[in-house]
Protein backbone atom coordinates (compact mmCIF):
# COMPACT_ATOMS: atom_id res chain seq x y z
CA UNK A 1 15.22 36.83 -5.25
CA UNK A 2 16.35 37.05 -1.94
CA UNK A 3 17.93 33.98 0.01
CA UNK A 4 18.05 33.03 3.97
CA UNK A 5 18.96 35.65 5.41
CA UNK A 6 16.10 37.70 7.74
CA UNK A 7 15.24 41.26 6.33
CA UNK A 8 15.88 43.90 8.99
CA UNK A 9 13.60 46.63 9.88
CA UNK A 10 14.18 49.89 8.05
CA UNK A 11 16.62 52.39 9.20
CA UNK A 12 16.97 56.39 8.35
CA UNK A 13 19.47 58.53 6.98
CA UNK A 14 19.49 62.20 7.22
CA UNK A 15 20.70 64.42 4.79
CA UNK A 16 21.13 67.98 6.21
CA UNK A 17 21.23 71.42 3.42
CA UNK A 18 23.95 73.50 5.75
CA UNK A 19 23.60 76.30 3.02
CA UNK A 20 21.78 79.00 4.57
CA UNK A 21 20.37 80.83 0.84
CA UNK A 22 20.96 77.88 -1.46
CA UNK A 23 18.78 74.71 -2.77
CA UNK A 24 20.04 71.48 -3.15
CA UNK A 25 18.82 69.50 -6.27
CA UNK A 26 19.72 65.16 -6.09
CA UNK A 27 20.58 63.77 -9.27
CA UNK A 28 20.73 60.55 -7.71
CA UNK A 29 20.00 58.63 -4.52
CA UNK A 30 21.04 54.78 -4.60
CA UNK A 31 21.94 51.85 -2.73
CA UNK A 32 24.44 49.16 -3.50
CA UNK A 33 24.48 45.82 -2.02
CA UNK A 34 22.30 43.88 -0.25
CA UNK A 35 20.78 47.61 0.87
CA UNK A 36 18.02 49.31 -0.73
CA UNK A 37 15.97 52.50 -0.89
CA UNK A 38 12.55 51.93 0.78
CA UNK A 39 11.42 55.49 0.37
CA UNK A 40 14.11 58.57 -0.02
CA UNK A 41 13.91 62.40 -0.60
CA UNK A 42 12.25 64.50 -3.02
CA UNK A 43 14.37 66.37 -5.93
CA UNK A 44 15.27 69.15 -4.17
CA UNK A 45 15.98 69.96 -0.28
CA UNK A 46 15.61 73.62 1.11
CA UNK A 47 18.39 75.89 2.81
CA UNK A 48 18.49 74.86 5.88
CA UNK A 49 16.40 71.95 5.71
CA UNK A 50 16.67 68.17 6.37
CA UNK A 51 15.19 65.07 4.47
CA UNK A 52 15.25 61.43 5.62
CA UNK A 53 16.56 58.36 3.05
CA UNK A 54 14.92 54.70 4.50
CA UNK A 55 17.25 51.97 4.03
CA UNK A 56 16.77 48.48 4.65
CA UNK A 57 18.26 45.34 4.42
CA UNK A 58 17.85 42.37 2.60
CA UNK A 59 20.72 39.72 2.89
CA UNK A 60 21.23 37.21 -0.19
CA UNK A 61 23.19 34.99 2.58
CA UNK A 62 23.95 34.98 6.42
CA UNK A 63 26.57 37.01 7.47
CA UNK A 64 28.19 40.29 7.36
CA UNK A 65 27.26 42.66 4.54
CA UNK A 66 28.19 45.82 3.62
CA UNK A 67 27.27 48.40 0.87
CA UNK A 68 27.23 52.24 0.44
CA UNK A 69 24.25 54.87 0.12
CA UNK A 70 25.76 57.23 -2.07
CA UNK A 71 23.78 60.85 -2.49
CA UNK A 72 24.72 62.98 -5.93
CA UNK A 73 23.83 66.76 -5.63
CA UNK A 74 24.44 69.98 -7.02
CA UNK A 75 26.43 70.68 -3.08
CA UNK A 76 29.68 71.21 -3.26
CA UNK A 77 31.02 67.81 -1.14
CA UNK A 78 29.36 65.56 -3.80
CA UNK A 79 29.22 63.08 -4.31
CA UNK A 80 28.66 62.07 -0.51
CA UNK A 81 28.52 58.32 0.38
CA UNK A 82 27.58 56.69 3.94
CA UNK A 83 28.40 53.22 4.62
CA UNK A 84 26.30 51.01 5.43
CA UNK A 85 26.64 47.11 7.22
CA UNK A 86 24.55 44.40 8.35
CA UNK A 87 24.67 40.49 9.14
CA UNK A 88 22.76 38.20 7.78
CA UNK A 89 20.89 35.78 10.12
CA UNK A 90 18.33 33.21 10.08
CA UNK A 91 14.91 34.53 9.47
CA UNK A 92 12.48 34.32 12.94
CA UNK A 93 9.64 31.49 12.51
């Protein structure tokens, strides 16, 4: 369960396929911290082609936060991680 902090509205992530003949297949998508994966891509992405990952956040406590998104692929920079930060603040009444 979640404590005080408010829960932000959700944010995107792109992940771009730069190969220009081959698939990429995820073996995972994941979150850590006070971050998590509202809705991501599917298993594979196309040459070429883009997907978006939906991240939001949900602070156990006010303050700064930070976690990482970390994508693991078939591609051959993987695993690939974006950071991610946020502050905790009071939730609006």
């Amino acid at each position: 369960m979640f404590g005080n902090g408010a829960v932000s509205k959700p944010k995107k992530v792109t992940i771009a396929n730069t190969s220009r003949t081959a698939p990429v297949s995820f073996s995972s998508i994941v979150a850590s911290g006070d971050f998590a994966i509202a809705n991501g891509c599917g298993a594979t992405i196309g040459p070429k082609s883009k997907c978006s990952v939906t991240v939001t956040f949900k602070p156990a406590a006010l303050g700064a936060h930070s976690g990482t998104l970390t994508i693991r692929s078939n591609a051959n920079n993987s695993p690939t991680s974006v950071g991610l930060t946020g502050i905790g603040t009071q939730p609006k009444k």
